[in-house]
PDB file of N, CA and C in Angstrom:
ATOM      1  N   UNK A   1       5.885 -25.912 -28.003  1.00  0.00           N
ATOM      2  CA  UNK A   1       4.650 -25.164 -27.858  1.00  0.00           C
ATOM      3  C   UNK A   1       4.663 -24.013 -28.881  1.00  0.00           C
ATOM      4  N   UNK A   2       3.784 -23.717 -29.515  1.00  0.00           N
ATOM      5  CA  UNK A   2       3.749 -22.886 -30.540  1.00  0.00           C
ATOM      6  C   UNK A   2       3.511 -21.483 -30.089  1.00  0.00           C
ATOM      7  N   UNK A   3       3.831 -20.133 -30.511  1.00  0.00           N
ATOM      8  CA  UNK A   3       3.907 -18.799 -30.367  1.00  0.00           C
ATOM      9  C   UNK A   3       2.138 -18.734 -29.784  1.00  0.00           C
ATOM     10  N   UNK A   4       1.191 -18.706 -30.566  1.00  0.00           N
ATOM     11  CA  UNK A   4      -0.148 -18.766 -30.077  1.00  0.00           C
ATOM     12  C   UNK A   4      -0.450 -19.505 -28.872  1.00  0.00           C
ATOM     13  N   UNK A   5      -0.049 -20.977 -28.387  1.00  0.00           N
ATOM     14  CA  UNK A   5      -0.261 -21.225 -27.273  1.00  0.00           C
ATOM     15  C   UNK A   5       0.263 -20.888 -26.259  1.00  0.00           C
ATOM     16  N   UNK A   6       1.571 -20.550 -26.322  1.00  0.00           N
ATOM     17  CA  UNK A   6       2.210 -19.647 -25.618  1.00  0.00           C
ATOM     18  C   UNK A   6       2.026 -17.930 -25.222  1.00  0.00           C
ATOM     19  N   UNK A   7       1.238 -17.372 -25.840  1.00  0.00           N
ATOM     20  CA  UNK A   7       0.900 -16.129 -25.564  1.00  0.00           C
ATOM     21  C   UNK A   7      -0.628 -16.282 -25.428  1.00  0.00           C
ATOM     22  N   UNK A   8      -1.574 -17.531 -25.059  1.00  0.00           N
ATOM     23  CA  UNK A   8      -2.751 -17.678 -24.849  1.00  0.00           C
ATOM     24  C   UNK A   8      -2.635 -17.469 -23.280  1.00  0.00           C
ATOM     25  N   UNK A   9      -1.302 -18.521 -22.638  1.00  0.00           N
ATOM     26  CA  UNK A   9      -1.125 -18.534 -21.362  1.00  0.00           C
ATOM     27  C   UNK A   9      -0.442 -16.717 -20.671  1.00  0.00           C
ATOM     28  N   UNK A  10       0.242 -16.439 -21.465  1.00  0.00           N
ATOM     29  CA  UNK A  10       0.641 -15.258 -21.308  1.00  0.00           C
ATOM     30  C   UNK A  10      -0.606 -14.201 -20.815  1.00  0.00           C
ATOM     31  N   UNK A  11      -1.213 -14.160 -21.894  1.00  0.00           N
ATOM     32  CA  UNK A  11      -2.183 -13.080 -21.822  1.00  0.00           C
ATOM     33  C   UNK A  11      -3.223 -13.406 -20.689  1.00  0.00           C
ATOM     34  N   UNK A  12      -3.570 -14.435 -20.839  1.00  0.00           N
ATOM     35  CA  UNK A  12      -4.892 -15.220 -19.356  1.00  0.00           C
ATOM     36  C   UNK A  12      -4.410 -14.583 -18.052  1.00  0.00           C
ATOM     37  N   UNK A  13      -3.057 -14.955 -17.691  1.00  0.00           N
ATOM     38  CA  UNK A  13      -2.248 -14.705 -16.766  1.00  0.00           C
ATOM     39  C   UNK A  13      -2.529 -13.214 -16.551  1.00  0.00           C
ATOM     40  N   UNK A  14      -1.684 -12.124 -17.485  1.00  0.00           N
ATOM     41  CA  UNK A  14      -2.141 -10.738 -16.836  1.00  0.00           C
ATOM     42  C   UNK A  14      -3.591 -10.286 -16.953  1.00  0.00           C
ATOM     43  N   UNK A  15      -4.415 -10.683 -17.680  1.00  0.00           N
ATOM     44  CA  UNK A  15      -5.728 -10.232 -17.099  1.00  0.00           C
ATOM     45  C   UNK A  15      -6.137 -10.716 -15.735  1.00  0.00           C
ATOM     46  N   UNK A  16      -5.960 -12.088 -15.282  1.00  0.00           N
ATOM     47  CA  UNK A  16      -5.677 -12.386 -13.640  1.00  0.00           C
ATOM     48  C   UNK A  16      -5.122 -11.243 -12.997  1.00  0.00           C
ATOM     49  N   UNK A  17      -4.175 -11.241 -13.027  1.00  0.00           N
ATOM     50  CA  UNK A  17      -3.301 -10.176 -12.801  1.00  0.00           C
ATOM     51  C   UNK A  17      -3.957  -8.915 -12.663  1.00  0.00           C
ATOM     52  N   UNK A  18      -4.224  -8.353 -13.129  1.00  0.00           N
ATOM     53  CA  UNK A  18      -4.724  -7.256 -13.460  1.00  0.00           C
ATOM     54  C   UNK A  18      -5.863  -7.331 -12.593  1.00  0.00           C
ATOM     55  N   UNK A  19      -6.902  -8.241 -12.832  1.00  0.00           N
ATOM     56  CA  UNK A  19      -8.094  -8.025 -12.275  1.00  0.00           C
ATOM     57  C   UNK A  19      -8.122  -8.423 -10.378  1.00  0.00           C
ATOM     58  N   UNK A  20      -7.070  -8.657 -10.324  1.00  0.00           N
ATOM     59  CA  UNK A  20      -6.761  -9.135  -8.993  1.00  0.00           C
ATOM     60  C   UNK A  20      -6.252  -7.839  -7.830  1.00  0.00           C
ATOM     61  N   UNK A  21      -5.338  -6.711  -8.832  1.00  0.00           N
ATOM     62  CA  UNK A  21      -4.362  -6.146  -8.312  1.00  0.00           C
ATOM     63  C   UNK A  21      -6.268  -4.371  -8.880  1.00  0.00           C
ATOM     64  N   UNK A  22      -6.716  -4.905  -9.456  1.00  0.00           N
ATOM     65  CA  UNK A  22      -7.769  -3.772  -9.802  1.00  0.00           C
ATOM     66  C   UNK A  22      -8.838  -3.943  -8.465  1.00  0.00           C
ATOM     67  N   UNK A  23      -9.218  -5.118  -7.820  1.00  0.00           N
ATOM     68  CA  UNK A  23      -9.745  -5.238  -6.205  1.00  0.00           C
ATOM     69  C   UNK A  23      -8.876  -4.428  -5.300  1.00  0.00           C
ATOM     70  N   UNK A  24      -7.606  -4.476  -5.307  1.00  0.00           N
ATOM     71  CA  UNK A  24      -7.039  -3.932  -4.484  1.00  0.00           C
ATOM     72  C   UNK A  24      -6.827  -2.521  -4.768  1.00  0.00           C
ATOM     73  N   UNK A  25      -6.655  -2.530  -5.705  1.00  0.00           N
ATOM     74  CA  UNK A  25      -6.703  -0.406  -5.938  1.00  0.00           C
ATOM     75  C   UNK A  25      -8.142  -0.314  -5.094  1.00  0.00           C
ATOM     76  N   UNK A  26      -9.129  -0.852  -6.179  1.00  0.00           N
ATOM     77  CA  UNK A  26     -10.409  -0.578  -5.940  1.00  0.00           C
ATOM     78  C   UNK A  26     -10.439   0.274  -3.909  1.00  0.00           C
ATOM     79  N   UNK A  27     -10.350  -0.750  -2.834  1.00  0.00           N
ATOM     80  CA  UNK A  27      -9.857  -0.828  -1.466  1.00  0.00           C
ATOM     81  C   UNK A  27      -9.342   0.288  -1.172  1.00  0.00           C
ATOM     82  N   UNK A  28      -7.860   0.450  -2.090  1.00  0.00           N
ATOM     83  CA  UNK A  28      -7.308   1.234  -1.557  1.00  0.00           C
ATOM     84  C   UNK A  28      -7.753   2.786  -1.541  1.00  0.00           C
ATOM     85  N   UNK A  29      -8.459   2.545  -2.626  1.00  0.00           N
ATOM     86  CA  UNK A  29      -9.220   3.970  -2.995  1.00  0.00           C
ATOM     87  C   UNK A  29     -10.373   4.529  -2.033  1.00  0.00           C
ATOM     88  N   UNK A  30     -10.636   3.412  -1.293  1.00  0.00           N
ATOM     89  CA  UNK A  30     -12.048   3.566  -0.015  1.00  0.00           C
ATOM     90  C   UNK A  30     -11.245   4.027   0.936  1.00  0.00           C
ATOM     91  N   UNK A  31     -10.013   3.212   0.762  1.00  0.00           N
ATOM     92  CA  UNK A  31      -9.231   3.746   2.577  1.00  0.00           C
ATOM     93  C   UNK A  31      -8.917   5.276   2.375  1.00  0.00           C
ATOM     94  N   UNK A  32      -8.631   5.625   0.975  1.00  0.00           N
ATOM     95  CA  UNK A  32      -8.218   7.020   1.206  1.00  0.00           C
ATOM     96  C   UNK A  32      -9.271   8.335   1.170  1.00  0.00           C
ATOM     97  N   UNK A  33     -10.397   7.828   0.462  1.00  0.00           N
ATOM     98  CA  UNK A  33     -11.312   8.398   0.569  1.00  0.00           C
ATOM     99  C   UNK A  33     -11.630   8.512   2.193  1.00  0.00           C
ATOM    100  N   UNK A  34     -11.692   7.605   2.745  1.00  0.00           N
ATOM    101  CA  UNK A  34     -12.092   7.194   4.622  1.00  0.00           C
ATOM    102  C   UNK A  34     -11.584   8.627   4.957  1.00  0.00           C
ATOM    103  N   UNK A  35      -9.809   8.465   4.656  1.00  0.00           N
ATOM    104  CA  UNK A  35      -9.161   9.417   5.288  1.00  0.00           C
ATOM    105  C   UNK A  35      -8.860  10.913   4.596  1.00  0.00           C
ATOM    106  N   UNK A  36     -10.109  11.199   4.062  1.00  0.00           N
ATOM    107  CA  UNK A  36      -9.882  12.820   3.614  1.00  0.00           C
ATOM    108  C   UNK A  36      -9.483  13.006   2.402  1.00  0.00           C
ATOM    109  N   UNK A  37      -8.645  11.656   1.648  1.00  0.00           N
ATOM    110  CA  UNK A  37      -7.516  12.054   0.509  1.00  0.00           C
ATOM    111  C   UNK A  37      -8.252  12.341  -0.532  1.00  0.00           C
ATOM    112  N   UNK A  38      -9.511  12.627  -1.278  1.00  0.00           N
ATOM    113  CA  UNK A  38     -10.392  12.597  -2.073  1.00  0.00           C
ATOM    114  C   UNK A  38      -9.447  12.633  -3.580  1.00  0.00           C
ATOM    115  N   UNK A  39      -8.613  13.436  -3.345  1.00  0.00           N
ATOM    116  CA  UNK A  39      -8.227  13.683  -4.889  1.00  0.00           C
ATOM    117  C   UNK A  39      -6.977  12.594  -5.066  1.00  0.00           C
ATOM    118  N   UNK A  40      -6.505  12.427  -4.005  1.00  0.00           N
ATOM    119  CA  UNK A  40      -5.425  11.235  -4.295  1.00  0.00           C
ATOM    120  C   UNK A  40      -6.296   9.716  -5.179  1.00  0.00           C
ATOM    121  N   UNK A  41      -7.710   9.625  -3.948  1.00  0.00           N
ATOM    122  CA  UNK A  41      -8.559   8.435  -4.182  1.00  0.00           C
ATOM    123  C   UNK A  41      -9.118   8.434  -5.758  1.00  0.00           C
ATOM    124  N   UNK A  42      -9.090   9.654  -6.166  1.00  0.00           N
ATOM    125  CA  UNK A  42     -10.466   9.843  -7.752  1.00  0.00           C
ATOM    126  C   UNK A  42      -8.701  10.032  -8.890  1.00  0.00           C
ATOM    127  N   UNK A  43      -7.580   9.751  -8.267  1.00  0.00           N
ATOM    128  CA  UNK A  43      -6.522   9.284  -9.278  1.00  0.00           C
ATOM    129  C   UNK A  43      -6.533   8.044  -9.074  1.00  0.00           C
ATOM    130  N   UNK A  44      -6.554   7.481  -8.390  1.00  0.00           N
ATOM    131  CA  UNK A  44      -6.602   5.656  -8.215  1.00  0.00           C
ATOM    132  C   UNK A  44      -7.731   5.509  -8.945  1.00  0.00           C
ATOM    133  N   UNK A  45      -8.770   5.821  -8.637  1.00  0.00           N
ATOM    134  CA  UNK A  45      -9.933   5.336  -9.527  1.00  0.00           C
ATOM    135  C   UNK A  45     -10.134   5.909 -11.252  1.00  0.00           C
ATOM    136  N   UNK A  46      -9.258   7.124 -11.151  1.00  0.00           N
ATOM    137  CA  UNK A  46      -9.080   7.128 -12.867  1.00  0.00           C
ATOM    138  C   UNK A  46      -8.259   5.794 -13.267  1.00  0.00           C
ATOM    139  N   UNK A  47      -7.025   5.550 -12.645  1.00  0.00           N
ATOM    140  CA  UNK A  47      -6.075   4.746 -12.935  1.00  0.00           C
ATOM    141  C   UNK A  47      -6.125   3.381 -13.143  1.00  0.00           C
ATOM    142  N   UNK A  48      -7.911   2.590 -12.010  1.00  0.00           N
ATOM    143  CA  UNK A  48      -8.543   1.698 -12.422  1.00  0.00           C
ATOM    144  C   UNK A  48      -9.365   1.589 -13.693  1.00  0.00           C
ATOM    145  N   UNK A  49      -9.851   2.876 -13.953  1.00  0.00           N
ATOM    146  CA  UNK A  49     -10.352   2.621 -15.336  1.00  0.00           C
ATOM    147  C   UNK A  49      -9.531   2.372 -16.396  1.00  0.00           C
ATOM    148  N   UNK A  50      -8.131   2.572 -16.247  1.00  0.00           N
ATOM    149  CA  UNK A  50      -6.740   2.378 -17.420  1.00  0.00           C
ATOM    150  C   UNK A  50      -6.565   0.883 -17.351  1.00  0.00           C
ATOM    151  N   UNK A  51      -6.748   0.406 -16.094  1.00  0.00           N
ATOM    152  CA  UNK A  51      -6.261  -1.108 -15.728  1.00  0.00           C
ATOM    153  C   UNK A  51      -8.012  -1.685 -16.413  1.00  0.00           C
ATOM    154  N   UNK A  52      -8.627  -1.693 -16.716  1.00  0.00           N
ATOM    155  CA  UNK A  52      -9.941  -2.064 -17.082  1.00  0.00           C
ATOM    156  C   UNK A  52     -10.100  -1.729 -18.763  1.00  0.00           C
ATOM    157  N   UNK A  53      -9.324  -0.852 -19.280  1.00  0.00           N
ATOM    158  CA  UNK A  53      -9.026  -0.728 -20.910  1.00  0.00           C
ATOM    159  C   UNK A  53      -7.946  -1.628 -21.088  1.00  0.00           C
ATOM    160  N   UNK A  54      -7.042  -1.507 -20.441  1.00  0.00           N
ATOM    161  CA  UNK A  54      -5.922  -2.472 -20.370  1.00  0.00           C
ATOM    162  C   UNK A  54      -6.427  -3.780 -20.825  1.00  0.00           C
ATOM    163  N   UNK A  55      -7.282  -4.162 -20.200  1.00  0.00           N
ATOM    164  CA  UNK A  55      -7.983  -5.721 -19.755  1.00  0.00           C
ATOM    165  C   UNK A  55      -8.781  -5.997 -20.660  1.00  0.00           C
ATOM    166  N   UNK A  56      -9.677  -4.989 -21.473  1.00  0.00           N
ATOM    167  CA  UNK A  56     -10.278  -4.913 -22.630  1.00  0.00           C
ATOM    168  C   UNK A  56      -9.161  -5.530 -24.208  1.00  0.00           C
ATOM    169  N   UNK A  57      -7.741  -4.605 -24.180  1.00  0.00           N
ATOM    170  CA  UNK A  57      -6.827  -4.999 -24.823  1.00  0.00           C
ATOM    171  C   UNK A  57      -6.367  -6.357 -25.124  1.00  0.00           C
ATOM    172  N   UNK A  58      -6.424  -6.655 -23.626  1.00  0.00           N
ATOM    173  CA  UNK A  58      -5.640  -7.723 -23.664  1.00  0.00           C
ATOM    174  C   UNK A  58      -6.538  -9.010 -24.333  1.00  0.00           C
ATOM    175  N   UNK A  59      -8.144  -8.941 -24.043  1.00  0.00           N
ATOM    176  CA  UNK A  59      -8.464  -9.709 -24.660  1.00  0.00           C
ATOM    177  C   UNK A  59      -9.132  -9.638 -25.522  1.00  0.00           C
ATOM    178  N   UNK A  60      -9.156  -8.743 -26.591  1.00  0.00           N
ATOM    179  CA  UNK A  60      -9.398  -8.907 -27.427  1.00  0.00           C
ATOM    180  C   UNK A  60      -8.170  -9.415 -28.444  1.00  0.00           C
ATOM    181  N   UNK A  61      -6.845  -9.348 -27.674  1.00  0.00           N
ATOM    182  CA  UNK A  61      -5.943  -9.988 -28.264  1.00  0.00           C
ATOM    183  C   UNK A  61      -6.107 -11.531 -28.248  1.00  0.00           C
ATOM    184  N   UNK A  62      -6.537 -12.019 -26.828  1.00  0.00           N
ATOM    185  CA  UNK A  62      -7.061 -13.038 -26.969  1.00  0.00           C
ATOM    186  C   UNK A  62      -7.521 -14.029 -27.918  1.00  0.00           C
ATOM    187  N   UNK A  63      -8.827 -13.169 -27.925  1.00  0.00           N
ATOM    188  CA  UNK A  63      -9.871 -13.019 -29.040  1.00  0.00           C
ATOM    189  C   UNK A  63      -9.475 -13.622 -30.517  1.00  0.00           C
ATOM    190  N   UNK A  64      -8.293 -12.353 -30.982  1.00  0.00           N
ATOM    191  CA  UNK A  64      -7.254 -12.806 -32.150  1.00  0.00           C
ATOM    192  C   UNK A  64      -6.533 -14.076 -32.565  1.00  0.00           C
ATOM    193  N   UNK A  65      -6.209 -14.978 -31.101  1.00  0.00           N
ATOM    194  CA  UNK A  65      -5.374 -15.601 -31.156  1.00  0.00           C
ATOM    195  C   UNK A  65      -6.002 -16.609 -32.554  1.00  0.00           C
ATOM    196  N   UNK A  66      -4.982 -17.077 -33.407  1.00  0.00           N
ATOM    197  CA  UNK A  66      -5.996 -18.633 -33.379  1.00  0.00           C
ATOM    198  C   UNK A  66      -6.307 -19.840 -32.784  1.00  0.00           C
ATOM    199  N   UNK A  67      -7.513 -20.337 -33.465  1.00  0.00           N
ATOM    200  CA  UNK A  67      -8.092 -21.814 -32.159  1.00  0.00           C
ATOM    201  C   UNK A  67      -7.116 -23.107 -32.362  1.00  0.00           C
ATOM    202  N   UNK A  68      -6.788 -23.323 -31.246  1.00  0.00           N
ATOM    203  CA  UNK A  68      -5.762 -24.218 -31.112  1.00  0.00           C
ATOM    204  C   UNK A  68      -6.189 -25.587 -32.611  1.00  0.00           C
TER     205      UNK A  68
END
């Protein structure tokens, strides 16, 4: 398998990843808001916007790869 098809699967994978584990911040950020934590919750939700540049990164690496 060549370096490009191999880091096609790579990269697919953590944007899954990512966008999977960014629902669950998302959540977790309601539960703490629920419970008073406001400033704990508006660092989770800065921290989703990092996981969402992240995800931008990753595919525009994608993007780069060449076509099989």
């Amino acid at each position: 398998m060549k370096t490009a098809e191999k880091a096609r699967i790579r990269i697919e994978h953590w944007v899954t990843h990512n966008d999977h584990h960014e629902s669950e911040y998302l959540e977790f950020a309601k539960e703490l808001e629920e419970a008073g934590l406001e400033t704990a919750a508006a660092e989770i939700r800065r921290m989703i916007e990092f996981n969402e540049k992240s995800n931008e990164c990753l595919r525009k690496a994608l993007a780069a790869l060449p076509a099989d």
